[in-house]
N, C-alpha and C. Protein backbone atom coordinates (compact mmCIF):
# COMPACT_ATOMS: atom_id res chain seq x y z
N UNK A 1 3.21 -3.52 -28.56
CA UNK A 1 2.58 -4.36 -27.57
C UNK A 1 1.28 -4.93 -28.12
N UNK A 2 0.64 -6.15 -27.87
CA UNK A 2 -0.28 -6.64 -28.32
C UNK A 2 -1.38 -7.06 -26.70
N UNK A 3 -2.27 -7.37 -27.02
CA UNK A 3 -3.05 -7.31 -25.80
C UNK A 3 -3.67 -8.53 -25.92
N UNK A 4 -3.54 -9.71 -24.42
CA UNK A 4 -4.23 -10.44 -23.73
C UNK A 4 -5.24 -10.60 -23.29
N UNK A 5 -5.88 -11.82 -23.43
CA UNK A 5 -6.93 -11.80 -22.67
C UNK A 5 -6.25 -12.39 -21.38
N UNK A 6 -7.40 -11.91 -19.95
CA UNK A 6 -6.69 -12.10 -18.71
C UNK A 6 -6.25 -13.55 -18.13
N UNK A 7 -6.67 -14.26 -19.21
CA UNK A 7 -6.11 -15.83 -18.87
C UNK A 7 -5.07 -16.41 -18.95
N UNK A 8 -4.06 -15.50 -19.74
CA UNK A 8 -2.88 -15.16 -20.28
C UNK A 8 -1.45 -15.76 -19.03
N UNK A 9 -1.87 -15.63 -17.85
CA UNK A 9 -0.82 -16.11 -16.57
C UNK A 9 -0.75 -17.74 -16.46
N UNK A 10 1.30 -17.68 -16.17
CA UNK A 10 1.54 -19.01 -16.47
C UNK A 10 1.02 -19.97 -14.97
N UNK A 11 1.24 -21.09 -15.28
CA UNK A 11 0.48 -22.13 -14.07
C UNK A 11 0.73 -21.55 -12.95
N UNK A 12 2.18 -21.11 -12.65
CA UNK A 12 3.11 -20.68 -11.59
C UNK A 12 2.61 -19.33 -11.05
N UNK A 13 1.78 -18.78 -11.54
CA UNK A 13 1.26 -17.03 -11.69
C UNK A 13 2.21 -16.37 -11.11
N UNK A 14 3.38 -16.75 -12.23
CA UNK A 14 4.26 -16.43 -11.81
C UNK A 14 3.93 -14.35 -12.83
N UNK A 15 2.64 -14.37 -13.37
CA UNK A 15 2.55 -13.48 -14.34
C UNK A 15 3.34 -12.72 -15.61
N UNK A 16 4.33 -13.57 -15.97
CA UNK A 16 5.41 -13.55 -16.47
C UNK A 16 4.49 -13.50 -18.09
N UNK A 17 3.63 -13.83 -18.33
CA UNK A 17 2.80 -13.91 -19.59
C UNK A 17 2.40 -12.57 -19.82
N UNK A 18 2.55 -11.29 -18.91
CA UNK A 18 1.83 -10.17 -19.36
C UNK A 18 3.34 -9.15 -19.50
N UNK A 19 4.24 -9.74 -19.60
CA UNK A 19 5.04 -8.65 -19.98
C UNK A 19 5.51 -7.57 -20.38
N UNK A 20 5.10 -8.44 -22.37
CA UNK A 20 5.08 -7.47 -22.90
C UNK A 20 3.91 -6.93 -23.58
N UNK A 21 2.57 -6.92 -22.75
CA UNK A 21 1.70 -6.65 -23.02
C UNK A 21 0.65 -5.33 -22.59
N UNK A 22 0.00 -4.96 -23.54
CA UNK A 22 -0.59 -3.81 -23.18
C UNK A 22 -1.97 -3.68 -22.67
N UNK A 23 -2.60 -2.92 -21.72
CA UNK A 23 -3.92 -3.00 -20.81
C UNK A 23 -4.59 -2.12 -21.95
N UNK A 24 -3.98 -1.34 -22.65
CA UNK A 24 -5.19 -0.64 -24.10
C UNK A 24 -4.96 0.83 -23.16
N UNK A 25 -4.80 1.11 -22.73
CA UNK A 25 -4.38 2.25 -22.24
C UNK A 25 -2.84 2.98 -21.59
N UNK A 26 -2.85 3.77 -22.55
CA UNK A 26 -1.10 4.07 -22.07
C UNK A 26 -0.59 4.73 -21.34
N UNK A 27 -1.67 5.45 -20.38
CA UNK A 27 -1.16 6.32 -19.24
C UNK A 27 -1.42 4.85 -18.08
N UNK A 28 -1.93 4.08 -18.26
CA UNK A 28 -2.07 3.23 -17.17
C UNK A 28 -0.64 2.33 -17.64
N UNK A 29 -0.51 1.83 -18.73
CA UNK A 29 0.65 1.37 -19.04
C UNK A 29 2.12 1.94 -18.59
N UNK A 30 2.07 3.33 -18.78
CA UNK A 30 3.48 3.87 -18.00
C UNK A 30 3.16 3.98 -16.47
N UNK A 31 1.94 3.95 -16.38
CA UNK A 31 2.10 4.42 -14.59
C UNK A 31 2.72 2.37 -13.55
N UNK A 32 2.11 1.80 -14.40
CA UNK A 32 2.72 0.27 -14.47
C UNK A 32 3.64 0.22 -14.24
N UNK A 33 4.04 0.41 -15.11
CA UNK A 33 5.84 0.62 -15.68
C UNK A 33 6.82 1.20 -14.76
N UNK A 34 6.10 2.15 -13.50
CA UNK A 34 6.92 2.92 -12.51
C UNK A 34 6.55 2.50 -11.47
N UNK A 35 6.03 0.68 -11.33
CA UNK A 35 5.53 0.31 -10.10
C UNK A 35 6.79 -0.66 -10.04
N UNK A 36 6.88 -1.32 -8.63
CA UNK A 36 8.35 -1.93 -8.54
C UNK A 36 8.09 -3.45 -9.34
N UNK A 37 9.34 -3.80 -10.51
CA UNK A 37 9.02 -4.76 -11.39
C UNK A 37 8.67 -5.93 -10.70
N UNK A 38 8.31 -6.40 -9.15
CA UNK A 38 8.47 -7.87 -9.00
C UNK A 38 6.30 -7.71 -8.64
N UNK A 39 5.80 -6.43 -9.29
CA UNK A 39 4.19 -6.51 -9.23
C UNK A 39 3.38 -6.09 -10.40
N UNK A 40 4.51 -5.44 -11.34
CA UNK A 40 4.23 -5.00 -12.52
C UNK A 40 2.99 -5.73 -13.18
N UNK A 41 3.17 -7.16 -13.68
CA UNK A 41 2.77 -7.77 -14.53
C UNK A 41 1.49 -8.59 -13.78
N UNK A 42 1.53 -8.63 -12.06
CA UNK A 42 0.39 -9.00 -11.38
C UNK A 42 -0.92 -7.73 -11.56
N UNK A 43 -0.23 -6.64 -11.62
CA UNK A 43 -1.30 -5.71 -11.80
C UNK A 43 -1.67 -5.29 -13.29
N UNK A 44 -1.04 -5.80 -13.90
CA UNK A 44 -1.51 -5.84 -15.90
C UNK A 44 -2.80 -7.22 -15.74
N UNK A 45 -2.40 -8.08 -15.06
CA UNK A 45 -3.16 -9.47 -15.46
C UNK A 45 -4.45 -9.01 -14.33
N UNK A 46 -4.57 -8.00 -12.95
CA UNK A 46 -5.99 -7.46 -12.58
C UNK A 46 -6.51 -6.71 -13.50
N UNK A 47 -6.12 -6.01 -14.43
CA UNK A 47 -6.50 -4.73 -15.22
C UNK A 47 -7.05 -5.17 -16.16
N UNK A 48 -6.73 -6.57 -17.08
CA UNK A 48 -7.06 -7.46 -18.28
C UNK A 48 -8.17 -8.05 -17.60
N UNK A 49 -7.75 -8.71 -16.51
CA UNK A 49 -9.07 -9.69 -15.54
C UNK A 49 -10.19 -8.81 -16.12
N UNK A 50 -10.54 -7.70 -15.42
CA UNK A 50 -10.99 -7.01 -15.20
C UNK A 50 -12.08 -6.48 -16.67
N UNK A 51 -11.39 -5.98 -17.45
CA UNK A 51 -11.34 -5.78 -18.69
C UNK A 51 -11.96 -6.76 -19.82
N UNK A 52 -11.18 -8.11 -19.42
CA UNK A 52 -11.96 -9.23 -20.66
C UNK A 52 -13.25 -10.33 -19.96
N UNK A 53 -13.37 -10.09 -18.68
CA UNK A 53 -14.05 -10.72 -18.12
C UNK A 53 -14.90 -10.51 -17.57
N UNK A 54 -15.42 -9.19 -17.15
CA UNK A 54 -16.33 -8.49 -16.55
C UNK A 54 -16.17 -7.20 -17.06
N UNK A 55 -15.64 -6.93 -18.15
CA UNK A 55 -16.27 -5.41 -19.39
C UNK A 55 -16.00 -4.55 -18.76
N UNK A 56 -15.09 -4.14 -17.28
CA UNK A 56 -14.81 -2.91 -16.31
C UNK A 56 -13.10 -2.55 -17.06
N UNK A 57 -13.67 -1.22 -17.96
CA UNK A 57 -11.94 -0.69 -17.62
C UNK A 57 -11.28 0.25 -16.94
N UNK A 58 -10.52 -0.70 -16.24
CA UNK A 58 -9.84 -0.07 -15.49
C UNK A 58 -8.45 1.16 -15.85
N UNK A 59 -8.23 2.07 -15.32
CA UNK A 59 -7.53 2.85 -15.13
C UNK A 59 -6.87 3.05 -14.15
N UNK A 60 -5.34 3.16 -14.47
CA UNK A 60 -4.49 3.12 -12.72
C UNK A 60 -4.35 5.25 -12.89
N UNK A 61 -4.32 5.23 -11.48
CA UNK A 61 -4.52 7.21 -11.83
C UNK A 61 -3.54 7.57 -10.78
N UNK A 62 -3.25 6.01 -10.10
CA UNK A 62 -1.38 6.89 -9.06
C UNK A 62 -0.75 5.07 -9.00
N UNK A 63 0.08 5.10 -8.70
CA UNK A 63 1.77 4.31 -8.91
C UNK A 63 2.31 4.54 -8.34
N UNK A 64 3.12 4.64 -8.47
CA UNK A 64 4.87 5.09 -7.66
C UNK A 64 4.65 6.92 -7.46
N UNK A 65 4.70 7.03 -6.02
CA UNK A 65 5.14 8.04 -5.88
C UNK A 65 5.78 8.42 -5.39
N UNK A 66 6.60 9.87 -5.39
CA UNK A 66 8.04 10.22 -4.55
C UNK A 66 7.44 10.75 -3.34
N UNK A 67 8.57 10.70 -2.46
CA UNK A 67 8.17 11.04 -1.67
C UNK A 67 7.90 12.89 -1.64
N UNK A 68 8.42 13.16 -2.29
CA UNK A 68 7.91 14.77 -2.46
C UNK A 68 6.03 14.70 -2.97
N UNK A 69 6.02 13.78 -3.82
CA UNK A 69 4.19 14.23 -4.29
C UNK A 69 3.44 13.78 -3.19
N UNK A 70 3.92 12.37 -2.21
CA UNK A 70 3.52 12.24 -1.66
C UNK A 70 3.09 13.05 -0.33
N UNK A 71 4.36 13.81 -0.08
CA UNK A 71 4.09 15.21 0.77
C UNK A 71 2.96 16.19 0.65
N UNK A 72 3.43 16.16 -0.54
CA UNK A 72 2.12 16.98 -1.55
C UNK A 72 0.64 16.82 -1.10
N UNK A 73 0.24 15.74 -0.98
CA UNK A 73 -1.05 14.82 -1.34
C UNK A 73 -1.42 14.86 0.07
N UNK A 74 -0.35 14.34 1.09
CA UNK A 74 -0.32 14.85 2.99
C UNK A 74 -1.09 16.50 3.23
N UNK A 75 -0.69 17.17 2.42
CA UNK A 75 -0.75 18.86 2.75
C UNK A 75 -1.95 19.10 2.80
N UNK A 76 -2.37 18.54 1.46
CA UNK A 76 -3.93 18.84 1.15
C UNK A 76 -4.95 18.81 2.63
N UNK A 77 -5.97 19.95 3.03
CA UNK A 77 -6.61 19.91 3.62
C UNK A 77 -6.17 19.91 5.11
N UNK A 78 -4.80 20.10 4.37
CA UNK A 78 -3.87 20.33 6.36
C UNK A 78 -3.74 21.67 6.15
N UNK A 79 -2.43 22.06 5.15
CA UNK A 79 -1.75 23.22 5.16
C UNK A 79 -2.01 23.64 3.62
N UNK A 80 -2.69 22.80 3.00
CA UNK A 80 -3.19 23.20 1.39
C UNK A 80 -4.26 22.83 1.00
N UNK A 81 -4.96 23.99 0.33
CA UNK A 81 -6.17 24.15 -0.30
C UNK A 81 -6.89 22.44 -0.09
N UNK A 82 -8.12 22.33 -0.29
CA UNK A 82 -8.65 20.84 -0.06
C UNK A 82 -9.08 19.94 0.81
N UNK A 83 -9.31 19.35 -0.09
CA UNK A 83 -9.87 17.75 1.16
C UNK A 83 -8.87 16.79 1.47
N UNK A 84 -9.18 15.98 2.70
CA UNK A 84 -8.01 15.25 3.15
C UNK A 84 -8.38 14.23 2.37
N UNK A 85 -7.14 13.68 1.45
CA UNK A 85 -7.02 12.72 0.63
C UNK A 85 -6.13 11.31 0.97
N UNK A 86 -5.39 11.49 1.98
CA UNK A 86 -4.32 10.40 2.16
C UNK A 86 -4.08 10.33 4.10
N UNK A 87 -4.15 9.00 4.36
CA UNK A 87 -3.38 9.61 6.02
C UNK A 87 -1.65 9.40 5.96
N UNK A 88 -1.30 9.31 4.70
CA UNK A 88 0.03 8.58 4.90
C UNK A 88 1.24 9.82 4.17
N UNK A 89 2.31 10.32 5.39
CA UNK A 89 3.14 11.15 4.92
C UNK A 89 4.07 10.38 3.92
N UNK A 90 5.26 11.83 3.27
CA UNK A 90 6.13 11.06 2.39
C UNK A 90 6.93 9.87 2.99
N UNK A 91 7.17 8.61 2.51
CA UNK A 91 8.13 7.51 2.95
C UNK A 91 7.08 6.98 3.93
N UNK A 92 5.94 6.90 3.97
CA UNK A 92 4.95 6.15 4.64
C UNK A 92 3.97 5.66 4.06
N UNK A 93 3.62 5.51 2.75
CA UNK A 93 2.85 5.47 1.70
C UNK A 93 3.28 3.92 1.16
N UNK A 94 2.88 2.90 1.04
CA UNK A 94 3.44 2.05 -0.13
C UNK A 94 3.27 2.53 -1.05
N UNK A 95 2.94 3.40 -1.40
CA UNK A 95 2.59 3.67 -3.04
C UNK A 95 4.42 4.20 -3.06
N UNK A 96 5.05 4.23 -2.33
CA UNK A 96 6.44 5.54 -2.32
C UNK A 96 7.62 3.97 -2.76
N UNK A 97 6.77 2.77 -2.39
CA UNK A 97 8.04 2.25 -2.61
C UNK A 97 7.60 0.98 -3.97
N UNK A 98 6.58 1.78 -4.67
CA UNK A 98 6.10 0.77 -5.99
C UNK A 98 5.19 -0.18 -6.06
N UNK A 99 4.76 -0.34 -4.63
CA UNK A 99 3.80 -1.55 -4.39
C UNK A 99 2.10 -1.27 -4.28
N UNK A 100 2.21 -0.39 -4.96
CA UNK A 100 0.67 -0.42 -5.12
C UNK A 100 -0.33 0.74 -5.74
N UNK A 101 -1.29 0.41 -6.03
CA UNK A 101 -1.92 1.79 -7.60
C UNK A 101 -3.40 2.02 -6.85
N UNK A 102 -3.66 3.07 -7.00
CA UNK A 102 -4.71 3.12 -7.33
C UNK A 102 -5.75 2.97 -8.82
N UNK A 103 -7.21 2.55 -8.58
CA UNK A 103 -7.80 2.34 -10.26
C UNK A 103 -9.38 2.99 -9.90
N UNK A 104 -9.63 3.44 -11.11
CA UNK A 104 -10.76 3.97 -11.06
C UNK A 104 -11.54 3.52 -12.54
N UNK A 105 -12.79 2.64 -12.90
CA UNK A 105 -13.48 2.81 -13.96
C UNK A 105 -13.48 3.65 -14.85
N UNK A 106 -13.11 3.66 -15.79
CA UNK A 106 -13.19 4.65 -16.98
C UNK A 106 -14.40 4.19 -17.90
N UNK A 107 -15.55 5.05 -17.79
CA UNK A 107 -16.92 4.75 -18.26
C UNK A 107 -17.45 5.87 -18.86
N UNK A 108 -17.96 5.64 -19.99
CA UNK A 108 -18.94 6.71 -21.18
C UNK A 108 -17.42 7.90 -21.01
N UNK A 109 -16.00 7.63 -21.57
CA UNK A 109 -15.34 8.41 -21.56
C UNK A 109 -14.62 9.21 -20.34
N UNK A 110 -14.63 9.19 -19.32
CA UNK A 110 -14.42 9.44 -18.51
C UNK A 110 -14.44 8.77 -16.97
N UNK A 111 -13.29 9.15 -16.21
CA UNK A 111 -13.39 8.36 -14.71
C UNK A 111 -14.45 7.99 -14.00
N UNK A 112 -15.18 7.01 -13.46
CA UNK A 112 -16.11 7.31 -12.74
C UNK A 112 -16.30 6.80 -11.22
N UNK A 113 -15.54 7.61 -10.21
CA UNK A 113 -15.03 7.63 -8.87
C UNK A 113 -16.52 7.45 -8.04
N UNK A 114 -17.68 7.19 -8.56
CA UNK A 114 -19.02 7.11 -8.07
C UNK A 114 -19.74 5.63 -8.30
N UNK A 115 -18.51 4.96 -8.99
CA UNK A 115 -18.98 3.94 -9.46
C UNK A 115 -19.81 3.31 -8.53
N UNK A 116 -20.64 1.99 -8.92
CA UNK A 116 -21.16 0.88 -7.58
C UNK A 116 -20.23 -0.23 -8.17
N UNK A 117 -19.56 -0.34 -8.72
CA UNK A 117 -18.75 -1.44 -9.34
C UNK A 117 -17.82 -2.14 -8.20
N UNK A 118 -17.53 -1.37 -6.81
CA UNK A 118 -16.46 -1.41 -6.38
C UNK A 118 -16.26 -2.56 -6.08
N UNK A 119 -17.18 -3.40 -5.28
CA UNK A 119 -16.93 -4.70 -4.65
C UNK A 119 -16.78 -6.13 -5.97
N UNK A 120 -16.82 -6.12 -7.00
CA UNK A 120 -16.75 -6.66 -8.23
C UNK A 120 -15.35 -6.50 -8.32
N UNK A 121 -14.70 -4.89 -8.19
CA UNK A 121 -13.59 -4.54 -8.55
C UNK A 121 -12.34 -5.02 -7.73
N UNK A 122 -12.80 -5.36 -6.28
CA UNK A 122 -12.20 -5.68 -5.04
C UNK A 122 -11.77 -7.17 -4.97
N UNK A 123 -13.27 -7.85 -5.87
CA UNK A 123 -12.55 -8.98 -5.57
C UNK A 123 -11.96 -9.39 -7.05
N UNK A 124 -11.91 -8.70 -8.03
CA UNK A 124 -10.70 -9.28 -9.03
C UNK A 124 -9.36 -8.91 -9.12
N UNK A 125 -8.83 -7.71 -8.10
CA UNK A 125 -8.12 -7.48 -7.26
C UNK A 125 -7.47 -8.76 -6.27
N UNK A 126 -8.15 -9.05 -5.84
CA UNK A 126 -8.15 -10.21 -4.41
C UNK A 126 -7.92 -11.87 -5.48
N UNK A 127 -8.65 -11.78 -6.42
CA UNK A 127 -8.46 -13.07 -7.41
C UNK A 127 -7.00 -13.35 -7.78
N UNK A 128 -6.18 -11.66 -7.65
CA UNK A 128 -5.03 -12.07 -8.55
C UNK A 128 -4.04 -11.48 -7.06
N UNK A 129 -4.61 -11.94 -6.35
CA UNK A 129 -3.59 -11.91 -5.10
C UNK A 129 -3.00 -10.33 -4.71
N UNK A 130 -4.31 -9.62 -4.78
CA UNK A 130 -3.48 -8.68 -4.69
C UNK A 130 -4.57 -7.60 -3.43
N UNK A 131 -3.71 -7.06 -1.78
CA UNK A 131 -4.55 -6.50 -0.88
C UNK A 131 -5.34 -5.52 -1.16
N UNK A 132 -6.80 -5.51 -1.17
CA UNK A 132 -7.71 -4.23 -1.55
C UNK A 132 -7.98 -3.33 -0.32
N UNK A 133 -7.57 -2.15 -0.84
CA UNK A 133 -8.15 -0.88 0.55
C UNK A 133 -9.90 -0.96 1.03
N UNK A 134 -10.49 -1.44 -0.17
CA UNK A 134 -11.87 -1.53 0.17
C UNK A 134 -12.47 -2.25 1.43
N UNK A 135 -11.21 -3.29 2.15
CA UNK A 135 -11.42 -3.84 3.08
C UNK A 135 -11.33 -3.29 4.84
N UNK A 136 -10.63 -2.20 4.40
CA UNK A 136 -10.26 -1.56 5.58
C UNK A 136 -10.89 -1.23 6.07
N UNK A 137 -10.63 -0.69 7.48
CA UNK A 137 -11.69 0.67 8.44
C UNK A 137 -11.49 1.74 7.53
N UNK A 138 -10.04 2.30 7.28
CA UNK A 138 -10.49 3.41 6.60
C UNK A 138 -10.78 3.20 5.17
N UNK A 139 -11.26 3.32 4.64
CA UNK A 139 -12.19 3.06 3.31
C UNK A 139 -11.18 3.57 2.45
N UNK A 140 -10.34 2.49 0.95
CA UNK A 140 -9.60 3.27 0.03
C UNK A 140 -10.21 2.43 -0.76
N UNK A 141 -11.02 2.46 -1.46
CA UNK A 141 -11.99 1.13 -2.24
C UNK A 141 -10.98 1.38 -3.81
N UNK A 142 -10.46 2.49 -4.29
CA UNK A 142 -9.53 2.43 -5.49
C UNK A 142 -8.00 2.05 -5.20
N UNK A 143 -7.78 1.79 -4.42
CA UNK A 143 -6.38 0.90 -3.74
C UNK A 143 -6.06 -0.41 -3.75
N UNK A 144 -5.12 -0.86 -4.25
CA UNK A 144 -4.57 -2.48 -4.27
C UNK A 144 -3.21 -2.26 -3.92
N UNK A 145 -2.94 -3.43 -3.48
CA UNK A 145 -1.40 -3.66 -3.05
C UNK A 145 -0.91 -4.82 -3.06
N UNK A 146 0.53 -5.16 -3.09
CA UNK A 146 1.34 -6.54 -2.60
C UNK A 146 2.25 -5.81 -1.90
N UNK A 147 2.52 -6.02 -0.72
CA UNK A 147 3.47 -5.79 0.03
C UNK A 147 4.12 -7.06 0.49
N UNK A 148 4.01 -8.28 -0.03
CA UNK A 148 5.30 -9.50 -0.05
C UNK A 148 5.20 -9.80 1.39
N UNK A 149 3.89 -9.46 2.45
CA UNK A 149 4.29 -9.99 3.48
C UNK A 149 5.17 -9.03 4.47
N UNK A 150 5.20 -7.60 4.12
CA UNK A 150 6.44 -6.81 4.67
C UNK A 150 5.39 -5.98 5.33
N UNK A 151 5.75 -5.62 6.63
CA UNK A 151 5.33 -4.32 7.00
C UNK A 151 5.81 -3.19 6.52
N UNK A 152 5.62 -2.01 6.94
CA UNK A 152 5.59 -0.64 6.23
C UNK A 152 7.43 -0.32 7.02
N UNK A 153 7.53 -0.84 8.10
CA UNK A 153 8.98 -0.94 9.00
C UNK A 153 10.02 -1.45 8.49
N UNK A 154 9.17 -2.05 7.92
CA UNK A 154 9.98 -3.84 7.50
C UNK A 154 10.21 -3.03 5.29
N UNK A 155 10.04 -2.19 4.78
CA UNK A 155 9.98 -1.64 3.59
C UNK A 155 11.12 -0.75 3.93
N UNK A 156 10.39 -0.08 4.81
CA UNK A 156 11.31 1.29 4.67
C UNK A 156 12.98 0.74 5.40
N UNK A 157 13.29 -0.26 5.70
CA UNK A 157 14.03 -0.92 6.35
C UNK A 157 15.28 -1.22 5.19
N UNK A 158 14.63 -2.09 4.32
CA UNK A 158 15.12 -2.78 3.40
C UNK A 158 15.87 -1.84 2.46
N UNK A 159 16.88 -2.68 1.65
CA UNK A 159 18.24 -1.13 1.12
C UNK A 159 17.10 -1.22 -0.41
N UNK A 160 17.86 -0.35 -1.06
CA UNK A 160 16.93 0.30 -2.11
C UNK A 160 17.90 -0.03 -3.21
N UNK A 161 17.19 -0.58 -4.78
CA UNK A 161 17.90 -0.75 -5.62
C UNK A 161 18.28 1.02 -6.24
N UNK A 162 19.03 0.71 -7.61
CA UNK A 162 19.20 2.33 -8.35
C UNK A 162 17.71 3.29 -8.40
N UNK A 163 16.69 2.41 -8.57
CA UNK A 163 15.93 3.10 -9.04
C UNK A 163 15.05 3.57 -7.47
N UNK A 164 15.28 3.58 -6.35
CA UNK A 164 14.89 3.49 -5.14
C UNK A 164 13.91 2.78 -4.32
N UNK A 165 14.01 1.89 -5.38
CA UNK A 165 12.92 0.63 -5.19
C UNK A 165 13.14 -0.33 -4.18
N UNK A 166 12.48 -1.23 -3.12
CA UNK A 166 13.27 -1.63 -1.99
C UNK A 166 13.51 -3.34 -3.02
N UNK A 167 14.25 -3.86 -2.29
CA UNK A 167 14.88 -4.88 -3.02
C UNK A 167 14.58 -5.92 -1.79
N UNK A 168 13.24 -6.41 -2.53
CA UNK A 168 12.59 -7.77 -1.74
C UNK A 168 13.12 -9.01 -2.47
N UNK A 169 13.53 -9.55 -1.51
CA UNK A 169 13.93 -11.05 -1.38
C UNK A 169 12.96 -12.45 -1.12
C-alpha cells in the first residue's frame, strides 16, 4: 500500500481513490477493513484529511463490532467491573453493523483521549460527510458515522450480506 495525501478523492467523492491505500497505521488499517465496504474508503480519506492537513493522527480503536463485544462493552459498570462506556446493547450499536469507528489522537507515542483537538477533529469528520458524536446530548466526541440516512430500525431491518453486513441500497 502506498499513502495519499487527503486530496486524493475523485470529483464524485465517490472515495474510490483511497482504496488501496494506507493511513500509516495498520491496526487502524485492519480495523477499516472490518467496517462495511460502502464507508471504508470515506473513513481512510477523514484519517489522511486529518493527517496531511492538520498534522492530527488519527487512530481508529473500535469498528465493527459483534454483537457479543458489544454486550461486553453494555456490562461494563452494570453487571461488570467499570465505568459506563456505551448506552447501546448488542444489535443496537451502529458500530454492530460497520457504520462507524471510533478515533482517538495518537500523540508523543501514545493515545491521547484528553486531547483539546476534538472540535478540529469533528469537523474534518463532518468535511468528509461523515455524523460526529461530538454533536450530541450525550457526548461521544471519538465517534463518526454514515448511516445512509437509515435509522437504527430501519438497519436492523434490512437482510444482511455473508459477512453480516446490512446491504444498503
Amino acid at each position: 500500500m502506498t499513502t495519499l495525501s487527503s486530496e486524493g478523492y475523485t470529483a464524485n467523492k465517490s472515495w474510490q481513490a483511497y482504496e488501496d491505500i494506507s493511513t500509516g497505521s495498520e491496526s487502524t488499517d485492519k480495523k477499516i477493513a472490518t467496517l462495511h465496504p460502502s464507508i471504508q474508503n470515506q473513513m481512510k480519506s477523514f484519517i489522511l484529511k486529518a493527517k496531511y492537513r492538520y498534522g492530527i493522527d488519527l487512530r481508529v480503536t473500535d469498528g465493527f463490532r459483534s454483537v457479543e463485544e458489544q454486550d461486553k462493552l453494555y456490562a461494563k459498570g452494570r453487571t461488570a467491573p467499570g465505568n459506563i462506556v456505551t448506552k447501546a446493547r448488542g444489535g443496537y450499536s451502529n458500530h454492530n453493523f460497520g457504520l462507524a469507528v471510533d478515533v482517538v489522537p495518537f500523540e508523543n507515542g501514545k493515545l491521547n483521549w484528553e486531547t483539546k483537538k476534538w472540535d478540529i477533529i469533528g469537523r474534518i469528520g463532518e468535511s468528509r460527510g461523515l455524523e460526529w458524536g461530538g454533536r450530541w446530548k450525550f457526548l461521544d466526541r471519538p465517534h463518526f458515522q454514515n448511516l445512509f440516512g437509515k435509522t437504527l430500525k430501519e438497519l436492523r431491518a434490512l437482510p444482511k450480506d455473508a459477512n453480516g453486513l446490512p446491504i444498503i441500497k
